[in-house]
Protein backbone atom coordinates (compact mmCIF):
# COMPACT_ATOMS: atom_id res chain seq x y z
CA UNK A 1 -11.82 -12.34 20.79
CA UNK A 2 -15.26 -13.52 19.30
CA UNK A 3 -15.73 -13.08 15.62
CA UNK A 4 -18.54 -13.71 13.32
CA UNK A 5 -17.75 -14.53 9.73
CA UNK A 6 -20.22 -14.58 6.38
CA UNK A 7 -19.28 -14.54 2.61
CA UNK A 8 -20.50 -11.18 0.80
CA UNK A 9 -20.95 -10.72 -2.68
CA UNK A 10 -19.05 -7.14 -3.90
CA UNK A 11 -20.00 -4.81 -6.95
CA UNK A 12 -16.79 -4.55 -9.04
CA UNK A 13 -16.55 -1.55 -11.42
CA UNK A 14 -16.07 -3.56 -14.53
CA UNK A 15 -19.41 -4.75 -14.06
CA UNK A 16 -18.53 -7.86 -12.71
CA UNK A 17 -19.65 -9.64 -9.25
CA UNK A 18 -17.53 -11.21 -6.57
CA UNK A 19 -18.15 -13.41 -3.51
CA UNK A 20 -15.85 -12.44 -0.64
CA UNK A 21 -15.42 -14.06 2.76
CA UNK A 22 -15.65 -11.51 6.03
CA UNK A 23 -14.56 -12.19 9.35
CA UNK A 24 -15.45 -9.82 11.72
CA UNK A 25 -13.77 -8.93 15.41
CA UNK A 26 -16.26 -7.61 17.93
CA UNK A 27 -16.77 -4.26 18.76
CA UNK A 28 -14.93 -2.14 16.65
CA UNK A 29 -11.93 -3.14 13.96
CA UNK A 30 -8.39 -1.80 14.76
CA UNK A 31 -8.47 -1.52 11.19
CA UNK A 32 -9.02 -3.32 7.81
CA UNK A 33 -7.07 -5.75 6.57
CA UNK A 34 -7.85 -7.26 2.62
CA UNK A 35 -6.24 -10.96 2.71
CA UNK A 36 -5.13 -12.63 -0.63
CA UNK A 37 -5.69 -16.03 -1.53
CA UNK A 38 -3.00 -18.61 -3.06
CA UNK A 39 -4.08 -20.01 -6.04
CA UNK A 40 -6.15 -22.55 -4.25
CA UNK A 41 -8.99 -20.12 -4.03
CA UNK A 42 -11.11 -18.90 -1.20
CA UNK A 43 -9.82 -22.16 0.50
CA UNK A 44 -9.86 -23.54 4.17
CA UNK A 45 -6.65 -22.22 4.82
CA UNK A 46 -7.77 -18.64 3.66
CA UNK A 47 -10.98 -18.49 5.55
CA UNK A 48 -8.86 -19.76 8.49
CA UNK A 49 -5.88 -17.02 8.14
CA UNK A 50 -8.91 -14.37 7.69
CA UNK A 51 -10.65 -15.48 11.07
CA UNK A 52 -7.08 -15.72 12.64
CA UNK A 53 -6.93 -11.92 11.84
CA UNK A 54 -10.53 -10.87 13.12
CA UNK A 55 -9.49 -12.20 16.25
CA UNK A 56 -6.27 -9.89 16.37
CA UNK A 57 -9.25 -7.15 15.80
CA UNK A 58 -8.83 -6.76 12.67
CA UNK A 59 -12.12 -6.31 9.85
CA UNK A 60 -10.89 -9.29 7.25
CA UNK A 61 -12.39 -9.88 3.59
CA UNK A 62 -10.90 -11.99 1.33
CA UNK A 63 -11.68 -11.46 -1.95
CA UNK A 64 -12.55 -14.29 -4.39
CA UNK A 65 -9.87 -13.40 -7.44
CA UNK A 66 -11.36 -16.06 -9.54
CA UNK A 67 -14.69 -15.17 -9.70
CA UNK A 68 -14.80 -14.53 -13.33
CA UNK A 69 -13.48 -17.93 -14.63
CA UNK A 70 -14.36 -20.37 -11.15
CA UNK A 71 -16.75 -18.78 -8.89
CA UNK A 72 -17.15 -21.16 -5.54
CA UNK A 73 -13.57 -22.13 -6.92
CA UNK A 74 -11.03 -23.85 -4.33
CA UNK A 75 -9.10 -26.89 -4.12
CA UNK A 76 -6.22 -28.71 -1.97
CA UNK A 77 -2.54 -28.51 -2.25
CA UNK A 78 -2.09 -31.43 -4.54
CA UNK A 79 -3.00 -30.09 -7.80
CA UNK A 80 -2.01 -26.93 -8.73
CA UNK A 81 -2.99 -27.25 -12.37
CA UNK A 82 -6.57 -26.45 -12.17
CA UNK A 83 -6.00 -22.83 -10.35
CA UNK A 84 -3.17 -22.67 -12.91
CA UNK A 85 -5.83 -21.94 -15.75
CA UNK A 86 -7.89 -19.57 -13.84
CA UNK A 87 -4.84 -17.81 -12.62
CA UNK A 88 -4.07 -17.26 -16.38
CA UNK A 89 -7.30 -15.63 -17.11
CA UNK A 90 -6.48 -12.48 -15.02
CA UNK A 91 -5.02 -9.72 -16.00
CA UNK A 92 -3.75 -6.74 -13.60
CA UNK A 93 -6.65 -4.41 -15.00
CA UNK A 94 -8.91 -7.18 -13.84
CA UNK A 95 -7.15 -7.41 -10.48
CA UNK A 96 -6.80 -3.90 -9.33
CA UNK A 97 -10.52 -4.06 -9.91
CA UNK A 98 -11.29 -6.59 -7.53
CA UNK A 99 -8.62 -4.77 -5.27
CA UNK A 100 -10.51 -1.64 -5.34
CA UNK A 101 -14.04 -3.71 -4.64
CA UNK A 102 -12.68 -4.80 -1.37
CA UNK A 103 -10.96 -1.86 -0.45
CA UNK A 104 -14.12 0.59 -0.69
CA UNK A 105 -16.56 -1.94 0.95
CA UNK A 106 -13.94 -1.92 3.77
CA UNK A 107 -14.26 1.61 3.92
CA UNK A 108 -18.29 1.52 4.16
CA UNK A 109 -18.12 -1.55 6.52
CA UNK A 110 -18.13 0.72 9.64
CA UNK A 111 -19.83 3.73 11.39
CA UNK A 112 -16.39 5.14 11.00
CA UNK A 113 -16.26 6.69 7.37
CA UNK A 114 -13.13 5.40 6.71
CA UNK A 115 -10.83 2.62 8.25
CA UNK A 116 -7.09 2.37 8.20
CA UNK A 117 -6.43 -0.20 5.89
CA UNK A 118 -3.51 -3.21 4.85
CA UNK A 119 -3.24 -6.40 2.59
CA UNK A 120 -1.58 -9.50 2.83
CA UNK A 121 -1.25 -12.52 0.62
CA UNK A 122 -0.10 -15.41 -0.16
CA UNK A 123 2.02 -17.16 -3.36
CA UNK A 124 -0.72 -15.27 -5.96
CA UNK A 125 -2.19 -13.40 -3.45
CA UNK A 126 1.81 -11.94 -2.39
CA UNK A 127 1.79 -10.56 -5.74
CA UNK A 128 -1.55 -9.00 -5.63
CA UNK A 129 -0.69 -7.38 -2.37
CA UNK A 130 2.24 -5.61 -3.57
CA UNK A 131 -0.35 -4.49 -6.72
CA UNK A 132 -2.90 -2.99 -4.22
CA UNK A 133 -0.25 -1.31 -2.95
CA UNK A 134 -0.01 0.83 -6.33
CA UNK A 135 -3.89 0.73 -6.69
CA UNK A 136 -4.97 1.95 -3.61
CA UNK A 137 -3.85 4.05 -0.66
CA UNK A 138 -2.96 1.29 2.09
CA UNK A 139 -1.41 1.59 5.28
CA UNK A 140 1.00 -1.16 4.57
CA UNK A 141 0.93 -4.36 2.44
CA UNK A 142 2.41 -8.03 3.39
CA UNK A 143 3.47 -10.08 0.22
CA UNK A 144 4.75 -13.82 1.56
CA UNK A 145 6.27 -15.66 -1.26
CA UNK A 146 4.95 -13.53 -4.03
CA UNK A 147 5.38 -15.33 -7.12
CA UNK A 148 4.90 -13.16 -10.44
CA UNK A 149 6.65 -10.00 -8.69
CA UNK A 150 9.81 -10.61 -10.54
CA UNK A 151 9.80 -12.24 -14.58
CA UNK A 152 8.39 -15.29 -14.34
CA UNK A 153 7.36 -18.04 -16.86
CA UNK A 154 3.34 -16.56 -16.09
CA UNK A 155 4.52 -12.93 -16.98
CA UNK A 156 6.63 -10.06 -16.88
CA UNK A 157 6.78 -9.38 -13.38
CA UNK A 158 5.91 -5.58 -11.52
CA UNK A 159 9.34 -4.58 -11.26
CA UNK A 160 8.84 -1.34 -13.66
CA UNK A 161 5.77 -0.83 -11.50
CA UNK A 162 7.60 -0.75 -8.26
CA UNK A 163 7.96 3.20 -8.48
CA UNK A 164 4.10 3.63 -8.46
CA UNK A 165 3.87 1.52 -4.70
CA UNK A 166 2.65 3.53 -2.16
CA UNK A 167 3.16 2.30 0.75
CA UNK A 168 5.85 0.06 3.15
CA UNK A 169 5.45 -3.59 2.05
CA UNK A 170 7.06 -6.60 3.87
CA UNK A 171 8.22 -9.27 1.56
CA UNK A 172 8.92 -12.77 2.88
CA UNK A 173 10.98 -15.39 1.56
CA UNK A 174 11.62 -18.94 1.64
CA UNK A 175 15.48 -19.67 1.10
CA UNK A 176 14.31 -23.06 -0.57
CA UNK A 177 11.78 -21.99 -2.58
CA UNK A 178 12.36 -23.77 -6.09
CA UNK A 179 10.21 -21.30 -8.06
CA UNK A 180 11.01 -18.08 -6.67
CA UNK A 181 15.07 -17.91 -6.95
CA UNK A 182 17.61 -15.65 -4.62
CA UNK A 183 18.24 -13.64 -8.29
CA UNK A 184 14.12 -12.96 -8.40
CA UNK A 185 14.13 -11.95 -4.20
CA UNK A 186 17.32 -9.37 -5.19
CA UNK A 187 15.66 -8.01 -8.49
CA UNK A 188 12.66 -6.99 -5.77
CA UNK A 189 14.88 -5.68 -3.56
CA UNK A 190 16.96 -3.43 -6.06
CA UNK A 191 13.66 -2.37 -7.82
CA UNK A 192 12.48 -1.39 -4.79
CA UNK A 193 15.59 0.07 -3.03
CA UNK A 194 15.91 2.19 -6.39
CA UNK A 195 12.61 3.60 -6.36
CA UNK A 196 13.11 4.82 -2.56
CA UNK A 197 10.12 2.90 -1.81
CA UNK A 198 10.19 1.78 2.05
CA UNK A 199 10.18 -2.11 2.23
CA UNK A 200 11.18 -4.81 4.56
CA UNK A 201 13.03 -8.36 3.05
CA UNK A 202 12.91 -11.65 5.09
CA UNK A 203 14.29 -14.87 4.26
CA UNK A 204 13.57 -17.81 6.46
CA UNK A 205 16.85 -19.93 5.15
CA UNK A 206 15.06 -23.36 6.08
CA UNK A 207 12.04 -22.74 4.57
CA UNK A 208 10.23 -23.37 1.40
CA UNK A 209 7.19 -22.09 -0.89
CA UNK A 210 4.51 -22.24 1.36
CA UNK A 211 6.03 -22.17 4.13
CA UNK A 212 3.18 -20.30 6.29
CA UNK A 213 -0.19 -22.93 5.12
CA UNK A 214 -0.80 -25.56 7.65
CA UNK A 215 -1.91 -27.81 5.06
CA UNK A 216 0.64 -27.50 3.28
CA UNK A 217 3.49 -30.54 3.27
CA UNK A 218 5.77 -27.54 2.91
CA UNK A 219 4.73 -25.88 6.09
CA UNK A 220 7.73 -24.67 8.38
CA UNK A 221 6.44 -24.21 11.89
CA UNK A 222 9.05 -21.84 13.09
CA UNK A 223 9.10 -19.88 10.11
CA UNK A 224 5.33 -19.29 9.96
CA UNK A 225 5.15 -18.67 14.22
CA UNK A 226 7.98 -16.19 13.80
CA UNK A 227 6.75 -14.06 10.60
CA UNK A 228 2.93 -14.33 11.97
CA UNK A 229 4.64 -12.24 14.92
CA UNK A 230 6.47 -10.12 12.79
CA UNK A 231 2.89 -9.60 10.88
CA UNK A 232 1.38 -8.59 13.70
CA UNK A 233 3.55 -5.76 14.67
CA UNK A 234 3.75 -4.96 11.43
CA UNK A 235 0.40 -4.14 11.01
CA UNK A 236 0.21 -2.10 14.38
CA UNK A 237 3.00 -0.08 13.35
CA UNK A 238 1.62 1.06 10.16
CA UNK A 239 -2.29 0.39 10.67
CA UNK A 240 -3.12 0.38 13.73
């Protein structure tokens, strides 16, 4: 499927304003999808997984979370220092913000006047899906690796906020991920599970952090074919 893509620049209702990238399918979108980035920013990898999805027909944005501290902000997988500090700057208020920025111009992005609508994300982004899926009424959110769901050394986690999600999420996993522990994927799980929340949990043993970027040295090839199908019918099930 053709696609044309542009950056946008979104009004967000603390007064702020943020660039976003858009990739558009032809004709009209199965639905909307709002894509989260790691902490690398708005990055080639992002823009690349937001295309990817425009040509499955869905309407992508990706949302530049750092536009308050680093606007134009991105950077490779070598250093993760520098996105470190702007992660830090953010708060949730902040985030569920910018969540609500891209959600509404998805909704006026059509002739339609409203648009089915999921997330995904990645690392950072993981854990600001599984927020937008308190903030805003999705279809279905997709949280790979989300670091910061569960206590953390950055913060005290969403698991008390678990009860306020509002729609089915799919986590994913990596069974060798060093920063997000089997004790962190179970405290999701239970937190979940106890708030009779509907939820799907997938570990890919063999894989690590990351798992999913190409550009990553921690890229797993069958892990990120197989849960990029998974995705997919994921997102038909619950979005269209």
């Amino acid at each position: 499927m053709s696609i044309t893509t542009e950056f946008v620049t979104l009004s967000v209702d603390d007064g702020s304003s943020m660039r976003a990238y858009v990739a558009r399918p032809e004709g009209a979108p199965r639905a909307g999808l709002i894509v989260f980035q790691e902490i690398f920013g708005i990055n080639s990898h992002i823009r690349d997984v937001t295309e990817r999805f425009a040509r499955e027909g869905y309407l992508a944005i990706a949302p530049e979370l750092f536009h308050r501290s680093g606007p134009g902000f991105e950077s490779g997988y070598t250093d993760i220092m520098p996105g470190v500090g702007h992660m830090q700057q953010m708060t949730d208020a902040s985030l569920a913000a910018d969540i609500r920025a891209a959600f509404d111009w998805l909704q006026g992005a059509t002739s339609a006047k409203k648009i089915p609508t999921a997330a995904v994300g990645f690392c950072m982004g993981g854990r600001t899906a599984t927020l937008a899926a308190m903030t805003v009424p999705l279809a279905c959110s997709i949280s790979y690796y989300g670091g910061g769901i569960a206590p953390s050394p950055f913060g005290a986690g969403l698991l008390d906020r678990l009860k306020e999600v509002q729609a089915p999420v799919l986590f994913y996993w990596g069974g060798l991920d060093g920063m997000i522990k089997p004790e962190h994927v179970k405290m999701v799980a239970d937190a979940m599970r106890a708030a009779n929340k509907p939820f799907s949990s997938i570990e890919f043993s063999d894989a690590d952090h990351g798992f999913f970027c190409d550009e990553r040295a921690s890229y797993n090839a069958n892990a990120a074919t197989e849960s990029w199908a998974l995705t997919l019918a994921y997102l038909k099930n619950y979005a269209g």
